[in-house]
Protein backbone atom coordinates (compact mmCIF):
# COMPACT_ATOMS: atom_id res chain seq x y z
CA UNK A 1 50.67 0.83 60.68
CA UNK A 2 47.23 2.32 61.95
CA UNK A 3 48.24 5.37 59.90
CA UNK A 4 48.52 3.09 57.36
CA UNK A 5 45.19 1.59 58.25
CA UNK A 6 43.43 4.52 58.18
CA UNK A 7 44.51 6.09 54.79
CA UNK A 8 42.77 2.38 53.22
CA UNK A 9 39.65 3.48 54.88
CA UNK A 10 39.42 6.59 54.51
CA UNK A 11 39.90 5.74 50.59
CA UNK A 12 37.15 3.12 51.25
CA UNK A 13 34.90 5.63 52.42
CA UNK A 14 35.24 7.96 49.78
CA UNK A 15 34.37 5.18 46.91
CA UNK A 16 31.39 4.33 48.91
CA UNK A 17 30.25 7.74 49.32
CA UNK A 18 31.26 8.73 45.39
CA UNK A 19 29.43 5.25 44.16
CA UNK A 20 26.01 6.59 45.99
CA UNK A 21 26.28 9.96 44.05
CA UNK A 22 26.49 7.96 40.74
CA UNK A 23 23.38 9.01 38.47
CA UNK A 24 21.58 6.56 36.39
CA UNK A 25 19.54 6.94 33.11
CA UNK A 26 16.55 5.25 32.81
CA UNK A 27 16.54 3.80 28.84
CA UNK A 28 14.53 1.10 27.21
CA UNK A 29 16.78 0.96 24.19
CA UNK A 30 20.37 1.75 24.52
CA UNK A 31 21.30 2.90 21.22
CA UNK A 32 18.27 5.81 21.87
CA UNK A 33 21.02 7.01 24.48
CA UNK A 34 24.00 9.02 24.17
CA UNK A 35 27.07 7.02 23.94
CA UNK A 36 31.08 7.66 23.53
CA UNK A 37 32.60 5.36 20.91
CA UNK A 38 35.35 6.08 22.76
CA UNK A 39 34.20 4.36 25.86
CA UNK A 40 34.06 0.47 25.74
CA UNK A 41 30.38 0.58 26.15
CA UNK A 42 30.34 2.87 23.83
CA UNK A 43 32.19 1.07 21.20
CA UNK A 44 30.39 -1.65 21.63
CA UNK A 45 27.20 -0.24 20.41
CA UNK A 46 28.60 1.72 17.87
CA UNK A 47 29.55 -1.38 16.15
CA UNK A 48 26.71 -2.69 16.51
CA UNK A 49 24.74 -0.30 14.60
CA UNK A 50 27.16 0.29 12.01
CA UNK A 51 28.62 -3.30 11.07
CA UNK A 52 26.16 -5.24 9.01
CA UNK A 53 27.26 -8.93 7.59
CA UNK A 54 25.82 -8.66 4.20
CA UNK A 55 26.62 -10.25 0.99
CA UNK A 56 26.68 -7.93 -2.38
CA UNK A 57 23.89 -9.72 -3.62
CA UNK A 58 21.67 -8.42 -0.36
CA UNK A 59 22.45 -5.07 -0.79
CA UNK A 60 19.86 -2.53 -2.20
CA UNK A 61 20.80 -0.55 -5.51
CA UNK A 62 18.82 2.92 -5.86
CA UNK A 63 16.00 2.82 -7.99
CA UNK A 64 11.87 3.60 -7.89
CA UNK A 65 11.50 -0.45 -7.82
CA UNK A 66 13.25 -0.63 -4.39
CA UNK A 67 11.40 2.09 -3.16
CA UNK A 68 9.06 0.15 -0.57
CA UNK A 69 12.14 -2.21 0.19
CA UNK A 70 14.22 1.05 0.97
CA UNK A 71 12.13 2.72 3.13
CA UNK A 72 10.85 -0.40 4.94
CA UNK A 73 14.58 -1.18 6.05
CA UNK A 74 15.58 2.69 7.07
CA UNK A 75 12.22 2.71 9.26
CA UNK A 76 13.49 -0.46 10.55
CA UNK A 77 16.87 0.60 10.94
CA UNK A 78 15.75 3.88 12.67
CA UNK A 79 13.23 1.86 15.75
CA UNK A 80 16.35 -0.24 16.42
CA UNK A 81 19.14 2.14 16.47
CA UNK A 82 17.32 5.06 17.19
CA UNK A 83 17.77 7.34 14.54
CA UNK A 84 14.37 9.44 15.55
CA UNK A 85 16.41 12.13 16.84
CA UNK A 86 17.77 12.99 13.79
CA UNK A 87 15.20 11.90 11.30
CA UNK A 88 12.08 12.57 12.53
CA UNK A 89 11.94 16.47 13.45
CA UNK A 90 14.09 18.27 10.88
CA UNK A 91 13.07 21.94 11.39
CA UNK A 92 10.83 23.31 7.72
CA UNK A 93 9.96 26.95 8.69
CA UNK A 94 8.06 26.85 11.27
CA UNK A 95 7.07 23.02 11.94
CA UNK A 96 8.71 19.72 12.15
CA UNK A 97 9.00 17.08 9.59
CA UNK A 98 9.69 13.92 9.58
CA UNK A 99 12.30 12.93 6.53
CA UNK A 100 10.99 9.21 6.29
CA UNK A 101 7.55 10.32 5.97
CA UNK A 102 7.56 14.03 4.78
CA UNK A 103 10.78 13.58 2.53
CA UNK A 104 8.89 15.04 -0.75
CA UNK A 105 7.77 18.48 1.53
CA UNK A 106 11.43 18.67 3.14
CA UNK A 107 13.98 20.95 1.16
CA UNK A 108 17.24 19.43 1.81
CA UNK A 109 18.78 22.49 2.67
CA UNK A 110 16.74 22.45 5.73
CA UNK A 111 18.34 18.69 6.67
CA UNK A 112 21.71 20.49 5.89
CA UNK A 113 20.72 23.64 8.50
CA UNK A 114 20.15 20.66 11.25
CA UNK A 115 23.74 19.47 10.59
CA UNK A 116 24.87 22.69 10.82
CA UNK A 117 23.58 22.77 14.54
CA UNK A 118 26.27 20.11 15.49
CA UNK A 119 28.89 20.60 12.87
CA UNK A 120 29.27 24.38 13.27
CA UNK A 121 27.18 25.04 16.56
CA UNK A 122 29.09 28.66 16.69
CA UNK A 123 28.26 29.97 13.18
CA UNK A 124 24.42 28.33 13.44
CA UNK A 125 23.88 30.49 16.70
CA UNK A 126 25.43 33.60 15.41
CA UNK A 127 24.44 33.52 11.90
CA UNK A 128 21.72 30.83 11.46
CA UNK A 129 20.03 32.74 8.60
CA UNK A 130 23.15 31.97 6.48
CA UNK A 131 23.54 28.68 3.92
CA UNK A 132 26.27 26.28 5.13
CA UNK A 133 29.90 26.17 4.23
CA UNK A 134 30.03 22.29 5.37
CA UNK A 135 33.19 23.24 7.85
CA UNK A 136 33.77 21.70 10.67
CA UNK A 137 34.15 23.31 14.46
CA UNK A 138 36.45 22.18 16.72
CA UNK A 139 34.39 21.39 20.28
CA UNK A 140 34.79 20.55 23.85
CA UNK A 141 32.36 18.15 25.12
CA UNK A 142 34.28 17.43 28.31
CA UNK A 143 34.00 20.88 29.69
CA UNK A 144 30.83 22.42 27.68
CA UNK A 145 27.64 21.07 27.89
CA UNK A 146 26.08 22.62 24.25
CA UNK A 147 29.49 21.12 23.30
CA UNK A 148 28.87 17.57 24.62
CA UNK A 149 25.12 17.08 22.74
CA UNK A 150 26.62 18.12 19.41
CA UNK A 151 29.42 15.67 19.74
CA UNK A 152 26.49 13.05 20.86
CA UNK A 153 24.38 14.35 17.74
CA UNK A 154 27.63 13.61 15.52
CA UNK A 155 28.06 9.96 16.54
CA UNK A 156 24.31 9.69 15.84
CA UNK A 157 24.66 10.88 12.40
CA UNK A 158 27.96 9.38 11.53
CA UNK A 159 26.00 5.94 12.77
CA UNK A 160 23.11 6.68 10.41
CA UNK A 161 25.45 7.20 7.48
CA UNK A 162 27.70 4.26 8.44
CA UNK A 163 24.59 2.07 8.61
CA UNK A 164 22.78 3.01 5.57
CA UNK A 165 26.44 2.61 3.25
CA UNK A 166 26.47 -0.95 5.05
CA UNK A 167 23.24 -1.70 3.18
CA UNK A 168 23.59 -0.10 -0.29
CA UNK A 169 25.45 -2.31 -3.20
CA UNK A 170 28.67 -0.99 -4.90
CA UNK A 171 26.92 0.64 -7.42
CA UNK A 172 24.12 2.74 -5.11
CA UNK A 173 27.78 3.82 -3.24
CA UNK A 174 29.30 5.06 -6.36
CA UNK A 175 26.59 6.74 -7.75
CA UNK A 176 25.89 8.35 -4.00
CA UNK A 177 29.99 9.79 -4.03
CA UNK A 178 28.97 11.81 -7.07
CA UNK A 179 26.76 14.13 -4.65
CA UNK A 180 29.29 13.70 -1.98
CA UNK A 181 29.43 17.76 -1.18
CA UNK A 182 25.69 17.56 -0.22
CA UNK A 183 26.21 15.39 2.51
CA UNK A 184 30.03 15.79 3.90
CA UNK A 185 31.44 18.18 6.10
CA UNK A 186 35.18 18.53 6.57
CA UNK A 187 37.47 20.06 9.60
CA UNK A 188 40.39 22.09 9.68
CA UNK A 189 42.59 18.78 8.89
CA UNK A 190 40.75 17.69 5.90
CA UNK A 191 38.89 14.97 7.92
CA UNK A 192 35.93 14.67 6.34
CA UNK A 193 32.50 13.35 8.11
CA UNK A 194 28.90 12.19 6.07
CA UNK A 195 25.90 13.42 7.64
CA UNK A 196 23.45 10.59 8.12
CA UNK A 197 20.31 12.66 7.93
CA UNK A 198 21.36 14.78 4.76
CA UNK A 199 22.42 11.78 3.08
CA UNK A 200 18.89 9.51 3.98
CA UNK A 201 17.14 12.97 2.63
CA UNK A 202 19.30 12.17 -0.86
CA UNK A 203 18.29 9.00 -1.24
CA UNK A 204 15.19 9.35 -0.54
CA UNK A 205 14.87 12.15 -3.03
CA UNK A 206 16.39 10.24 -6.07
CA UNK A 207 13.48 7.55 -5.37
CA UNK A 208 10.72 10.05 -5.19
CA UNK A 209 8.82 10.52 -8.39
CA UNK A 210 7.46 14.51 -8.49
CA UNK A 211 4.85 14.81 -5.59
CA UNK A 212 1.72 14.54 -8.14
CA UNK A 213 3.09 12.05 -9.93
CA UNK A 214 4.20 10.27 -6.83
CA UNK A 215 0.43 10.29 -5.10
CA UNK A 216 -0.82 9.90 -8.15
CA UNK A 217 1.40 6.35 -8.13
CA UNK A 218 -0.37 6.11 -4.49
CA UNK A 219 -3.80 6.81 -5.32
CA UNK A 220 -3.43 3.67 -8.32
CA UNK A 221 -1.74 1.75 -6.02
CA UNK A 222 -4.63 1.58 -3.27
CA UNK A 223 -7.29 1.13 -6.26
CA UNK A 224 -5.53 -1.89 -7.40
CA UNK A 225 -5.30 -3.35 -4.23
CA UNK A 226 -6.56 -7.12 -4.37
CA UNK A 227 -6.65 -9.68 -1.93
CA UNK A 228 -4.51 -12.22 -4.07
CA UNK A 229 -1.45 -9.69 -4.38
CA UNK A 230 -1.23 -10.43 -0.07
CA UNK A 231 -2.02 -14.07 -0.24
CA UNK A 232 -5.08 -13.48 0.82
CA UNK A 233 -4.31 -11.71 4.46
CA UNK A 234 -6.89 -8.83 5.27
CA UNK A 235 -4.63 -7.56 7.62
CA UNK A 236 -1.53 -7.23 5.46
CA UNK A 237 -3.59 -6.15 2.46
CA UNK A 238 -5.25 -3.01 4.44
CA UNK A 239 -2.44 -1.98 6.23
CA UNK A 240 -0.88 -1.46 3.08
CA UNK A 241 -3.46 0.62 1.99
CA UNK A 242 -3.40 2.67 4.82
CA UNK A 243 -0.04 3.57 4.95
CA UNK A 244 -0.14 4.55 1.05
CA UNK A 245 -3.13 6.74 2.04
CA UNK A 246 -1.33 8.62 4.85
CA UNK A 247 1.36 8.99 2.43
CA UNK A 248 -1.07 10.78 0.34
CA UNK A 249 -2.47 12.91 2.53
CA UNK A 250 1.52 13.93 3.87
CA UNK A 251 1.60 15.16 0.65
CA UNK A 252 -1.35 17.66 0.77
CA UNK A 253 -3.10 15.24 -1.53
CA UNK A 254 -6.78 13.72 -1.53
CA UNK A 255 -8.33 10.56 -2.69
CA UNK A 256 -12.25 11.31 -3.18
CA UNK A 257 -12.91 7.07 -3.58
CA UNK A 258 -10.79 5.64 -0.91
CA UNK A 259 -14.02 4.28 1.00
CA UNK A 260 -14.68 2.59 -2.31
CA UNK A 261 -11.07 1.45 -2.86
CA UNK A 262 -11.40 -0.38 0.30
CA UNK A 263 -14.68 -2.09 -0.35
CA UNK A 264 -13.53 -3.33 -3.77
CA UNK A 265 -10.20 -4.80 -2.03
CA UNK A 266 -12.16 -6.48 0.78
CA UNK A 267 -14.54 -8.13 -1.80
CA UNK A 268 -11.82 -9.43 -3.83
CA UNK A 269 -11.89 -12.63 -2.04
CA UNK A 270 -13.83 -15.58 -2.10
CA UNK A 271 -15.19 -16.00 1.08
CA UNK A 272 -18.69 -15.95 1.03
CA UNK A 273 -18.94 -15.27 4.89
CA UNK A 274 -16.45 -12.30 4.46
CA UNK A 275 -18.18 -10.89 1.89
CA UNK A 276 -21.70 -10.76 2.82
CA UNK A 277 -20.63 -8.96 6.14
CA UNK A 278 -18.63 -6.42 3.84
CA UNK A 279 -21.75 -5.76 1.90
CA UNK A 280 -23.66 -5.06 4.18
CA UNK A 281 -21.73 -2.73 5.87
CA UNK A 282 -21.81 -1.16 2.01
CA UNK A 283 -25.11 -0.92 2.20
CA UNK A 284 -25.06 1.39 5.32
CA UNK A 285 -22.52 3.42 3.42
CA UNK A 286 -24.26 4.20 0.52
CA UNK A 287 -27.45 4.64 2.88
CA UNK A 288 -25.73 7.60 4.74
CA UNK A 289 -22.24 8.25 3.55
CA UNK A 290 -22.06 11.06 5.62
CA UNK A 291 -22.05 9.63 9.09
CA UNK A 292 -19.79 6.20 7.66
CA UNK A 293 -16.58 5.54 9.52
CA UNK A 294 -13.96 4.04 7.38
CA UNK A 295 -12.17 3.36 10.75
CA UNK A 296 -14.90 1.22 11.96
CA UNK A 297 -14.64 -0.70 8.75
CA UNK A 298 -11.54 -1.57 8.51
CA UNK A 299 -11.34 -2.48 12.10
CA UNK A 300 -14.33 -4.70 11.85
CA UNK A 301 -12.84 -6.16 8.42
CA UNK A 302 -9.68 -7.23 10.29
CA UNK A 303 -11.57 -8.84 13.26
CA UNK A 304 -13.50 -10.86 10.74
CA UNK A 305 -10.79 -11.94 9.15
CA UNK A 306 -9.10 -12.68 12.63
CA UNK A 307 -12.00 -14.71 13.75
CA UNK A 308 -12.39 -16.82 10.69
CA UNK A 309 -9.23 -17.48 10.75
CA UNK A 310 -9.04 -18.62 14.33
CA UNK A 311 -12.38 -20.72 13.50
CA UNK A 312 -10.66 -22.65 10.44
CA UNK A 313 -13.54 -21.11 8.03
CA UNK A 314 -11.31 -18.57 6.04
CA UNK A 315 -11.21 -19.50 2.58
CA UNK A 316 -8.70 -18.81 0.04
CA UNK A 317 -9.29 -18.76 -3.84
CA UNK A 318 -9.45 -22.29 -4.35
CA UNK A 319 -12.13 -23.20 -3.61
CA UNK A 320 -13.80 -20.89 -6.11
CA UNK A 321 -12.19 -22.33 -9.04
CA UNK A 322 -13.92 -25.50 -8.43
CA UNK A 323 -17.21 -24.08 -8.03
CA UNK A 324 -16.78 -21.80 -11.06
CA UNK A 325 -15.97 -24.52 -13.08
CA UNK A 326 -18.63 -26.44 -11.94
CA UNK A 327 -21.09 -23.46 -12.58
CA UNK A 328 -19.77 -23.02 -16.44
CA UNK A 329 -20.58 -26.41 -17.31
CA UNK A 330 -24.13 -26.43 -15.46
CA UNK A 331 -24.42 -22.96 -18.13
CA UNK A 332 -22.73 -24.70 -21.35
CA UNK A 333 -25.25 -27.51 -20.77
CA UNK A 334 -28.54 -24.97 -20.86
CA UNK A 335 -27.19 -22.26 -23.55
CA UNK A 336 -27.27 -24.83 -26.20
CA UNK A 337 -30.68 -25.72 -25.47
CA UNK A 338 -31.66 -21.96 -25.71
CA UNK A 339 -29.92 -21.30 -28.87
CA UNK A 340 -31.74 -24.49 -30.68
CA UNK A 341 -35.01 -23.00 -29.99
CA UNK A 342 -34.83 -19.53 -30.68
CA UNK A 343 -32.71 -19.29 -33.98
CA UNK A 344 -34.60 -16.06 -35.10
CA UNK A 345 -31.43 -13.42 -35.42
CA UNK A 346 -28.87 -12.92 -37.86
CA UNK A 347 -24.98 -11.61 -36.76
CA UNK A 348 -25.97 -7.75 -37.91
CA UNK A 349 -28.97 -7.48 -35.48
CA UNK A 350 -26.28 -7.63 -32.64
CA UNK A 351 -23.05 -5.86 -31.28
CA UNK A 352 -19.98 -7.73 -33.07
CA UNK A 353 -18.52 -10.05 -30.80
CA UNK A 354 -21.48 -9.80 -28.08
CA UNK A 355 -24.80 -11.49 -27.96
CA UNK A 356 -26.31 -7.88 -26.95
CA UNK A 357 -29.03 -7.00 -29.67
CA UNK A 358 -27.59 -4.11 -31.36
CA UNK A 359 -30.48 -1.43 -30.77
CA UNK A 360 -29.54 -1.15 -26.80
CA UNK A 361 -26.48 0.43 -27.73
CA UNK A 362 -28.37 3.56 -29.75
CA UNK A 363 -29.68 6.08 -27.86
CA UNK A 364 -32.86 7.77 -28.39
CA UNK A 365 -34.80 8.76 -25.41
CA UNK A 366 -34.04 8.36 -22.17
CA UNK A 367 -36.57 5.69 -21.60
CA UNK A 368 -38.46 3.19 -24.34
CA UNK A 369 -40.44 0.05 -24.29
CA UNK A 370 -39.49 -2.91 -26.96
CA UNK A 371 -41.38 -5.89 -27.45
CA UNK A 372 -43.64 -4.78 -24.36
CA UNK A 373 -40.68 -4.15 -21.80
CA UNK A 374 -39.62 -1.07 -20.54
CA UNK A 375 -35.81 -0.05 -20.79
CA UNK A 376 -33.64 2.79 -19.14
CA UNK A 377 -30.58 4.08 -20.87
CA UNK A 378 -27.71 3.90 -18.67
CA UNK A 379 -24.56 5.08 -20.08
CA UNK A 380 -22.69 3.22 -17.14
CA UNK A 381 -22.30 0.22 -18.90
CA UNK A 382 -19.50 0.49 -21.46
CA UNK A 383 -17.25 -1.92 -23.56
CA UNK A 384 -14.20 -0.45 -25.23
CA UNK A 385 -14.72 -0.85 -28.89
CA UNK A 386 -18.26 -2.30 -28.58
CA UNK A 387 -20.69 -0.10 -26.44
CA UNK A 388 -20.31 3.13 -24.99
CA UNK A 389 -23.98 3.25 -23.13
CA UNK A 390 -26.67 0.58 -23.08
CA UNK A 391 -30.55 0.10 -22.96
CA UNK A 392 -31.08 -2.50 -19.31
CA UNK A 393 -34.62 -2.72 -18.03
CA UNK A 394 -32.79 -3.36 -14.15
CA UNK A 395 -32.76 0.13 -13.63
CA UNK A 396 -32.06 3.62 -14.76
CA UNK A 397 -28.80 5.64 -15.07
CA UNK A 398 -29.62 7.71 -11.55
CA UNK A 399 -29.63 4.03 -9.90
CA UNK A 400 -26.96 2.11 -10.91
CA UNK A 401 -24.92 2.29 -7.98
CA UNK A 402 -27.46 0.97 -6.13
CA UNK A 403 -27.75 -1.49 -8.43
CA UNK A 404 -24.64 -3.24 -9.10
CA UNK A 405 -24.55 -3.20 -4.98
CA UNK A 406 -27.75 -5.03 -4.94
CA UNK A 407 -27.24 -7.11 -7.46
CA UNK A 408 -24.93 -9.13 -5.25
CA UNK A 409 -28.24 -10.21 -3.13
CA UNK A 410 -30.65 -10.80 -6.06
CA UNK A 411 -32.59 -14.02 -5.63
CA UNK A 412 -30.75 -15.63 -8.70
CA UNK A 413 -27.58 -15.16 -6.81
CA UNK A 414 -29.24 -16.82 -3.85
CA UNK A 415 -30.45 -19.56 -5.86
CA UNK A 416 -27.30 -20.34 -7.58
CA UNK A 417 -25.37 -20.76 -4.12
CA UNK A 418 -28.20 -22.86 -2.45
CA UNK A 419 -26.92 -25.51 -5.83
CA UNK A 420 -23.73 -24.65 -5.13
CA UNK A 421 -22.63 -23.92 -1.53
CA UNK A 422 -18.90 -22.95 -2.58
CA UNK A 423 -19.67 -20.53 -4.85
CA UNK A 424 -19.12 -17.06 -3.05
CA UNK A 425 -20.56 -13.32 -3.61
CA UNK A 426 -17.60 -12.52 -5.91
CA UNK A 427 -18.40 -15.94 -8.21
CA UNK A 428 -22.13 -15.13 -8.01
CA UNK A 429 -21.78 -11.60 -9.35
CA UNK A 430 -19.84 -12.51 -11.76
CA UNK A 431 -21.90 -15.40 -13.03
CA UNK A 432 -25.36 -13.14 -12.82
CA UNK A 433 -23.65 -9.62 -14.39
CA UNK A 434 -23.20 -12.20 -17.41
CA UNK A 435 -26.31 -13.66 -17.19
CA UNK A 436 -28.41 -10.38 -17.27
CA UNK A 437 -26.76 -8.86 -20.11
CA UNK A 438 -26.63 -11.63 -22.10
CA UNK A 439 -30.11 -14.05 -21.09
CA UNK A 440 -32.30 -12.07 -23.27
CA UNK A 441 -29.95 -11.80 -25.68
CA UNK A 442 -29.01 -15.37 -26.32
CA UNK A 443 -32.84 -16.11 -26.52
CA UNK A 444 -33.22 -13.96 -29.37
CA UNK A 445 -29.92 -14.42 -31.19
CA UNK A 446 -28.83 -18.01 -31.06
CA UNK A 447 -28.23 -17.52 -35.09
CA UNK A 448 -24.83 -16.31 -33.58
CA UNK A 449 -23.84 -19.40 -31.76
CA UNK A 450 -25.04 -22.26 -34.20
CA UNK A 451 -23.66 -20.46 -37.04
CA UNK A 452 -20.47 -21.81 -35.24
CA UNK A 453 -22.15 -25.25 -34.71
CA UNK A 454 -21.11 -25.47 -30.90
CA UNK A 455 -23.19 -25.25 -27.74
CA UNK A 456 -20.96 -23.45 -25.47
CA UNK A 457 -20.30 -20.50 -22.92
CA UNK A 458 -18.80 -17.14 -24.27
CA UNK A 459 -16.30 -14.87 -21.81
CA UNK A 460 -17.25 -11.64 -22.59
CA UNK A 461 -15.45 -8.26 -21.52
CA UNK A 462 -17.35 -7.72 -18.39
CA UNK A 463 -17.57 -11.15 -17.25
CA UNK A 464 -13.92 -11.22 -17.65
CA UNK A 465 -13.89 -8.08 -15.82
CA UNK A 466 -15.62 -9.45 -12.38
CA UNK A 467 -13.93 -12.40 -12.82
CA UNK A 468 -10.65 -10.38 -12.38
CA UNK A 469 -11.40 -7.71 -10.22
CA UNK A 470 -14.21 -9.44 -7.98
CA UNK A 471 -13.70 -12.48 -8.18
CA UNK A 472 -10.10 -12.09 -7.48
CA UNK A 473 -8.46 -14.50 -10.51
CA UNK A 474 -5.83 -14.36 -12.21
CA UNK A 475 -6.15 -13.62 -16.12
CA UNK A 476 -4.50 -17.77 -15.90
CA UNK A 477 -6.87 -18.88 -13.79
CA UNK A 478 -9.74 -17.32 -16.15
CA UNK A 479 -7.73 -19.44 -19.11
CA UNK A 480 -7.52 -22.85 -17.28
CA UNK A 481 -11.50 -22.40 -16.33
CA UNK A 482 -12.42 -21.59 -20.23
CA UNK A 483 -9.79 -24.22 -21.65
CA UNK A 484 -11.25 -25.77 -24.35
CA UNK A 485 -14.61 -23.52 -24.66
């Protein structure tokens, strides 16, 4: 009996003392561990990361319009499941790529070398120079250790491939089987196994436009960027931008007018209090370019936005339909005044379909003076079809940058929002880039609007123009305003 006694303790003593050798890893997120499906544990998670309840209709087919949706969900995918491992240092020469960002520079033979290293660890060590024959190696992870991270670095891929099948429709599946040698390996049994990595790199490839077509596609995409296309969030809108722009420059590309992308996205809003703090941080820019920080901007653009936001002042588009409207009709009212008294032109003294005079669109000399006014030619303002060059007296071709940035402060401007407090920087330039084209124009060709008997407001291309780009409508909006004009 105290024999007896003694065997139970000593047994005791030996789980107490194996339990305090126990080792425990320190990990955040589980799945960024190395787990046996085989274990319950294990299973567990595997499942997890590999099951997915979707409907057909959810899934993603393969083409360049899910392109953004694709990659969004595999970067998503890959911070929840931890994929990095395998994704985001794939071995090209002598540096590391990552294939969610670097897929275009990444030759997918080199994806297919890294699932060599865990596939056929024997043949990659003793003939890694050598293209793969996709065979499988038998291993031994319970007794060797190089053995036990390949069979760690299988589950990991066999997850990735398991997850991204869960989320592609019938269709993306069946198309994907067709290249089904790039991706699987087999054993000596004919088991065959996808590799995650090789078959993200696929994908990924047969959304990728060339690489200069595809930052070419980047560099449009950032210079159409407009306020309205994010419902009007700063935040979302830039980000955007930025990520397209690091995309670019992943691909060894350049884009010479980012700065200015950004400042003609952040002034496609209407928010007057937005705006004027945008332009004048322009202003420094074009003052000394050299020592500008597009960092600083766009963190300073953000907190802005954040603050007016938090204040309740952040204004949306609607309000500047109101006060555009409200402008046109305060215009409609005084052009037909101005064309009664100065009916002194007939339709061939000006640009068809413009009230510019027609002799500002021929140039002579660089400079001239009509009717006692100086003009500069300045072949920076253009109309398809209409003008190619015109006569202004503003300023001269060498300024016109300048210009059109200070035009948004002109006293007009100033004047026109003191009558109308709603009306922003992006309404104003629009109004006053009409206005000084077309003011001495009207006054010397109302022939062209009686002729028509009616006293009312042309759109013409540039107004149409600002009203699009700067002041952020919609070519609807623009029709609603004009309805009936």
């Amino acid at each position: 009996m105290q024999l007896r006694s003694r065997t139970i303790m000593t047994t005791n003593q030996q789980a107490v003392n194996q339990a305090a050798t126990v080792k425990y890893a320190f990990i955040e997120n589980p799945f960024e561990s190395d787990f046996n499906p085989g274990e319950p544990l294990g299973q567990k998670l595997f499942l997890e990361a590999t099951i997915f309840d979707l409907k057909e209709e959810d899934k993603f087919s393969i083409n360049f319009e899910n392109t953004t949706k694709l990659l969004d969900l595999f970067s998503s995918l890959s911070n929840k499941f931890g994929w990095a491992r395998l994704i985001e240092k794939v071995k090209v020469g002598t540096d590391y790529k990552s294939i969610l960002k670097n897929h275009r520079v990444i030759p997918i033979s080199d994806v297919q070398k890294q699932a060599e290293s865990y596939f056929a660890p024997g043949k990659h060590a003793s003939n890694p120079a050598t293209d793969v024959d996709f065979n499988i190696e038998q291993l031994d992870p319970e007794t060797n250790s190089n053995h036990r991270k390949c069979f760690y670095d299988r589950v990991k891929s066999n997850v990735i491939a398991k997850a991204i099948f869960q989320h592609l429709s019938a269709g993306a599946i069946k198309s994907l089987s067709l290249d089904k040698a790039i991706y699987t390996w087999s054993d000596a049994n004919g088991n065959e196994k996808m590799d995650g990595p090789t078959l993200l790199k696929l994908i990924l490839s047969k959304l990728a436009p060339s690489t200069v077509l595809g930052v070419q596609k980047l560099r449009e995409k950032i210079s159409s960027s407009r306020l309205k296309d994010f419902d009007y969030n700063v935040i979302s809108m830039i980000d955007s931008m930025q990520n397209h722009f690091e995309e670019i420059l992943s691909h060894g590309g350049t884009m010479d007018t980012y700065n200015t992308a950004v400042f003609d996205a952040l002034l496609s809003g209407s928010d007057s209090n937005f705006n004027t703090w945008v332009v004048t941080q322009q202003n420094k820019f074009y003052e000394d370019s050299t020592s500008f920080k597009i960092e600083a901007l766009i963190m300073g653009a953000k907190n802005q936005y954040t603050n007016l936001l938090a204040m309740g002042q952040w204004r949306k588009q609607e309000t500047i339909l109101a006060a555009l409207a409200t402008r046109i009709q305060q215009l409609e009212s005084t052009k037909g005044k101005v064309s009664t008294q100065t009916n002194t032109k007939n339709d061939g003294d000006v640009i068809p379909g413009t009230t510019i005079e027609k002799w500002r669109s021929i140039k002579t000399l660089d400079s001239v003076n009509h009717n006692g006014k100086t003009y500069h030619w300045c072949k920076h303002h253009v109309s398809d079809g209409k003008y190619n060059g015109l006569y202004v007296s503003s300023h001269d071709e060498a300024h016109h940058d300048l210009w059109r940035s200070n035009n948004r402060g002109s006293n007009r401007q100033q004047k026109i929002q003191s009558q109308n407090p709603f009306v922003t920087s992006a309404t104003q330039s629009a109004i006053s880039t009409h206005n000084s084209d077309t003011q001495s124009s009207v006054s010397n060709s109302g022939a062209q609007s009686m002729a028509s008997n009616k006293q009312q407001i042309t759109l013409n291309d540039k107004m149409r123009s600002v009203l699009l780009t700067k002041a952020g409508l919609t070519e609807k909006d623009i029709e609603q305003l004009f309805q009936g004009n």
